[in-house]
N, C-alpha and C. Protein backbone atom coordinates (compact mmCIF):
# COMPACT_ATOMS: atom_id res chain seq x y z
N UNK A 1 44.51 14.81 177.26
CA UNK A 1 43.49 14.75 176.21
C UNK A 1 42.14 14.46 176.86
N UNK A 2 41.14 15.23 176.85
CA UNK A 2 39.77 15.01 177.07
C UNK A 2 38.92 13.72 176.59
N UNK A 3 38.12 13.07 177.40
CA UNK A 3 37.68 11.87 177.50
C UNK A 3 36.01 12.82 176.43
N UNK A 4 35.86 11.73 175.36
CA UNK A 4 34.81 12.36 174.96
C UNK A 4 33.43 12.04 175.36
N UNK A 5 32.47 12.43 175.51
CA UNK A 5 31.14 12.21 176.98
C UNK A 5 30.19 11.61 175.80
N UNK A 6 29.90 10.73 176.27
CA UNK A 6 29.23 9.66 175.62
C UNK A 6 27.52 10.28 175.88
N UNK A 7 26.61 10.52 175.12
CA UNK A 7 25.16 10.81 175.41
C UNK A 7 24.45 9.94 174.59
N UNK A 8 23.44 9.13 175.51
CA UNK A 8 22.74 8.29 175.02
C UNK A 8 21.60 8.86 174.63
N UNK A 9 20.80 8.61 173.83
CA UNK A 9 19.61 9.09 172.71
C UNK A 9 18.32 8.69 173.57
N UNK A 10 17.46 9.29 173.95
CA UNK A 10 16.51 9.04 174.41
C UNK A 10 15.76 7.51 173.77
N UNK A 11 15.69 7.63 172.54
CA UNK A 11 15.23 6.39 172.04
C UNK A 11 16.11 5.13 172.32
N UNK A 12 17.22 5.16 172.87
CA UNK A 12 18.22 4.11 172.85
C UNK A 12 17.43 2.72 173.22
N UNK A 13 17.91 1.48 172.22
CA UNK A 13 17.08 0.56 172.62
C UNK A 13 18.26 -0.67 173.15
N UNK A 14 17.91 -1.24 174.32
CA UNK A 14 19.05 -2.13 174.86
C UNK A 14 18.39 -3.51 174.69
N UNK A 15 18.79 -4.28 174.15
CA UNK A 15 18.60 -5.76 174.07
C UNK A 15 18.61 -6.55 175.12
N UNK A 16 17.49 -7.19 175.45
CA UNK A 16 17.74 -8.18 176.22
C UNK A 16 17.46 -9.80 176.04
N UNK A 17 17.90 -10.96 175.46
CA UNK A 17 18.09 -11.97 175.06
C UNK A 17 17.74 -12.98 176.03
N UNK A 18 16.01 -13.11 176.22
CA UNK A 18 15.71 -14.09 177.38
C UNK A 18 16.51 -15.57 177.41
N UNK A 19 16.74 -15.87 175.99
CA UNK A 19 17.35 -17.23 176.10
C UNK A 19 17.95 -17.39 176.72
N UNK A 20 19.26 -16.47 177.06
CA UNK A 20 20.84 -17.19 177.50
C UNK A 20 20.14 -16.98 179.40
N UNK A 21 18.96 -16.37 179.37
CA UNK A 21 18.99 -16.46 181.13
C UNK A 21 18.44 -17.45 181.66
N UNK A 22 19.13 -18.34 182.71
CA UNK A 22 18.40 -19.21 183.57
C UNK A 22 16.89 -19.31 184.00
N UNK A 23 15.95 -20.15 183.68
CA UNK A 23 14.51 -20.06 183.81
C UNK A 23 14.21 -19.58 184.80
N UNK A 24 14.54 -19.65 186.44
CA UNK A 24 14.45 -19.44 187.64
C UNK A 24 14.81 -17.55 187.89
N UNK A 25 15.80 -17.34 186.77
CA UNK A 25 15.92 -15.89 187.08
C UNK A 25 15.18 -15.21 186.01
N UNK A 26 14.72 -15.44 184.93
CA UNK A 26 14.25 -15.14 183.97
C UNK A 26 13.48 -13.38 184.19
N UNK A 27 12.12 -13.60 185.28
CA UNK A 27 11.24 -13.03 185.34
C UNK A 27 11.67 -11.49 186.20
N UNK A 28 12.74 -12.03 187.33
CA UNK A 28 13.52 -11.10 187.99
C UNK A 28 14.67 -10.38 187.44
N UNK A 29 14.94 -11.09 186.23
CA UNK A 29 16.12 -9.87 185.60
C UNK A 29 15.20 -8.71 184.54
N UNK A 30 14.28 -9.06 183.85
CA UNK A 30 13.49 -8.77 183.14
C UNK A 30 13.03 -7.69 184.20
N UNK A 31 12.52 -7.54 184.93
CA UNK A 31 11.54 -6.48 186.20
C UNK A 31 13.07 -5.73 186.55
N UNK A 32 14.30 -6.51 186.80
CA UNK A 32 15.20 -5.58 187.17
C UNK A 32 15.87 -4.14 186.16
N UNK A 33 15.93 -5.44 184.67
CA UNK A 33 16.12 -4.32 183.69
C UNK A 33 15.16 -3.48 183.16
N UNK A 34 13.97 -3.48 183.18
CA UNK A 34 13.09 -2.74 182.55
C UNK A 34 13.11 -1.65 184.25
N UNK A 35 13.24 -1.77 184.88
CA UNK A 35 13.01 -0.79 186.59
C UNK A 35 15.08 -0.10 185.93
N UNK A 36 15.63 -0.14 185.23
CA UNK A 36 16.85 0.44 185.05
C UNK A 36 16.41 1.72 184.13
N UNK A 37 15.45 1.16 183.21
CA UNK A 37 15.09 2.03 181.74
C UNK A 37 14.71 3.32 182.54
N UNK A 38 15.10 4.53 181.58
CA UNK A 38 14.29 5.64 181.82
C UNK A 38 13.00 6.11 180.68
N UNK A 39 12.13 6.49 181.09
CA UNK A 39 11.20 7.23 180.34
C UNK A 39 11.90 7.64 178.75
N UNK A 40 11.61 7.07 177.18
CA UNK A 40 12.03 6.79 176.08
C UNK A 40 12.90 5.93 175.82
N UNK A 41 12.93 5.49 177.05
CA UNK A 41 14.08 3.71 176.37
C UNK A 41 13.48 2.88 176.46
N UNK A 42 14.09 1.74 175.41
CA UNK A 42 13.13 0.63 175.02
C UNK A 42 14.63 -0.83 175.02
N UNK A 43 13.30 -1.68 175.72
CA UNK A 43 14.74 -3.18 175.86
C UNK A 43 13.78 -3.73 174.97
N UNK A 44 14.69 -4.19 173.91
CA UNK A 44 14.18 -5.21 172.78
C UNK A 44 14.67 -6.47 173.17
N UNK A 45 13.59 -7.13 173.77
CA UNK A 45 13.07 -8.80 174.26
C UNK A 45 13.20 -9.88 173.03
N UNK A 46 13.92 -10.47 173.57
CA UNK A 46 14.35 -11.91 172.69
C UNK A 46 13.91 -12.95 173.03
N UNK A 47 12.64 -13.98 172.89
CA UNK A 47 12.59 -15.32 172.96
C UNK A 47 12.29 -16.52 172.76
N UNK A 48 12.53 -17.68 173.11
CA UNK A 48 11.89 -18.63 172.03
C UNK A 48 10.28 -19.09 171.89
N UNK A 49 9.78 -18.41 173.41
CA UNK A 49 8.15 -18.56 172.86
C UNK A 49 7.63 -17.51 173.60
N UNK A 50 6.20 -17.07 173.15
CA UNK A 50 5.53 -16.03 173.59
C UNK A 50 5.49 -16.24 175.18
N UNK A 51 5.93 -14.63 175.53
CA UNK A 51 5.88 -14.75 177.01
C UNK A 51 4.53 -14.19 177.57
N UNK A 52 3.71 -14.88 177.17
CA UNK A 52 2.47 -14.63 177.55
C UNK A 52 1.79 -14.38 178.84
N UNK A 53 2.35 -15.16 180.33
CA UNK A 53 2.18 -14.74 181.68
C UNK A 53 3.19 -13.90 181.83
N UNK A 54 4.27 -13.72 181.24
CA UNK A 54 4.96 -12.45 181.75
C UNK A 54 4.48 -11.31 181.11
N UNK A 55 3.87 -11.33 180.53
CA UNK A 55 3.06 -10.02 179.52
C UNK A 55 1.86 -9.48 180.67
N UNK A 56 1.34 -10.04 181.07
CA UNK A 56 0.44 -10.36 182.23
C UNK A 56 1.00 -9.36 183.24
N UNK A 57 2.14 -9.99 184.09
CA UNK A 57 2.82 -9.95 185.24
C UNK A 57 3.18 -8.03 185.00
N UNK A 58 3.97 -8.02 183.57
CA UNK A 58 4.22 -6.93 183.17
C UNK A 58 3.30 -6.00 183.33
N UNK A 59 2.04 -5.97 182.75
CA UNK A 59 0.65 -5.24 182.92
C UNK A 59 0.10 -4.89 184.09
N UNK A 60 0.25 -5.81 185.33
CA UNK A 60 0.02 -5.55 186.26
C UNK A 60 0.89 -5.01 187.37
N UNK A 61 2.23 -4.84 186.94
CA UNK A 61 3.48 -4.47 187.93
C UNK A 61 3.48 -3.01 187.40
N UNK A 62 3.68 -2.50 185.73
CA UNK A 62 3.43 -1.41 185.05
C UNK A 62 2.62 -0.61 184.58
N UNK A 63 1.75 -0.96 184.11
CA UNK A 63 0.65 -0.62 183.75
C UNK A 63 0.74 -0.15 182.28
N UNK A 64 0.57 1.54 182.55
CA UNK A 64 0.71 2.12 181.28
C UNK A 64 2.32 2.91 181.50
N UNK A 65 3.04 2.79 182.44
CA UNK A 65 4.01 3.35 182.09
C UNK A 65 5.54 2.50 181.16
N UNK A 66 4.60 1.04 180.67
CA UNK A 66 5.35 0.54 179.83
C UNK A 66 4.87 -0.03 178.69
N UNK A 67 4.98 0.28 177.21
CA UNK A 67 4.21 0.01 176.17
C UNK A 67 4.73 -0.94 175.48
N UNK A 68 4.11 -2.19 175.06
CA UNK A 68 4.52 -2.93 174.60
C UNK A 68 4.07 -3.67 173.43
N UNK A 69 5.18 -3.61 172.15
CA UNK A 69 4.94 -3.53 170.38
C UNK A 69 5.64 -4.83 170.56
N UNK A 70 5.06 -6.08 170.20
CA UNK A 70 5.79 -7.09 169.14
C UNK A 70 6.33 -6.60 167.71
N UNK A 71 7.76 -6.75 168.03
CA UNK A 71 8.30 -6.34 166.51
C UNK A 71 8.64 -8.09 165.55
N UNK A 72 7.93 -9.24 166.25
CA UNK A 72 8.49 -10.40 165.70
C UNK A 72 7.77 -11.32 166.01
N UNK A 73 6.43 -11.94 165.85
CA UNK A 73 6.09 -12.75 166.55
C UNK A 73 5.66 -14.44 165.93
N UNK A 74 6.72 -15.49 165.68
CA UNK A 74 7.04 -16.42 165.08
C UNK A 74 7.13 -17.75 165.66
N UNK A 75 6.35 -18.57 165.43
CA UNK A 75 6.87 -19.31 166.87
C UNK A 75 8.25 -20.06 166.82
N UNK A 76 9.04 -19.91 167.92
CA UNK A 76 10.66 -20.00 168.20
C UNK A 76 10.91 -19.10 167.96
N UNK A 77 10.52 -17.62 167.38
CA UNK A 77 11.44 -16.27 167.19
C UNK A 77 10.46 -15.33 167.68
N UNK A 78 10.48 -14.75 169.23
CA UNK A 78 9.82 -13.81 169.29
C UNK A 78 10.63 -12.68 169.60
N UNK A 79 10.50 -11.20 169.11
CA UNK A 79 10.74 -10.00 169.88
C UNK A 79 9.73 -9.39 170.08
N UNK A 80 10.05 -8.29 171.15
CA UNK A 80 9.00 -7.37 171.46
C UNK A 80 9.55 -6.57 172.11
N UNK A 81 9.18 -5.09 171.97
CA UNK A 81 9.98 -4.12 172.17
C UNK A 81 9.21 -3.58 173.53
N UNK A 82 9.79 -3.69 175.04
CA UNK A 82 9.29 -2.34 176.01
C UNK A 82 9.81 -1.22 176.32
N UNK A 83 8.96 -0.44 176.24
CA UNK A 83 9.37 1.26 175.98
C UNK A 83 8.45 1.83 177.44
N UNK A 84 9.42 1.85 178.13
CA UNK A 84 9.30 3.04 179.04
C UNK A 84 8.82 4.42 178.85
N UNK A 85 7.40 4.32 179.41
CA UNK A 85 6.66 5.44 179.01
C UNK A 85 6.88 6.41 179.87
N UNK A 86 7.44 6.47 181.50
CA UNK A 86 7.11 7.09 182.14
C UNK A 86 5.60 7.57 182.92
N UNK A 87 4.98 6.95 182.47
CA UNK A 87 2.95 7.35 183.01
C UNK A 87 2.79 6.36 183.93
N UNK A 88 1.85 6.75 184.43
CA UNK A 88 1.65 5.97 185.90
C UNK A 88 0.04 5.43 185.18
């Protein structure tokens, strides 16, 4: 019986839940998973306060090839969606 081939949607959005990560790795899993994304995927960012120097860090490591929409911004509940633009 044939294995059926799974195709992911260009828009596919993968969650990533800063809370449960260790503070020390925080910034390096974040740069690792968003450097995984391809051009139309988006990791929807989970955390308990605005990541405001990593927004920074982000801007200057990416530029415009990653766009970034707060879909939540509460204090103790933030999301924000990065979408891999592909643009340099």
């Amino acid at each position: 019986m044939a294995q059926p081939h799974l195709h992911l949607s260009p828009e596919a959005i993968y969650p990533f839940d800063a809370r449960g990560v260790a503070k020390r790795f925080r910034h390096a899993a974040i740069f690792g998973a968003l450097d995984a994304l391809r051009p139309g995927e988006t990791m929807r960012f989970v955390n308990d306060h605005d990541p405001l120097p990593l927004l920074d860090q982000l801007q200057a490591r990416y530029g415009n090839a990653v766009d970034i929409t707060y879909r939540q911004r509460e204090p103790g509940a933030i999301v924000i969606d990065f979408v891999v633009t592909g643009q340099d």
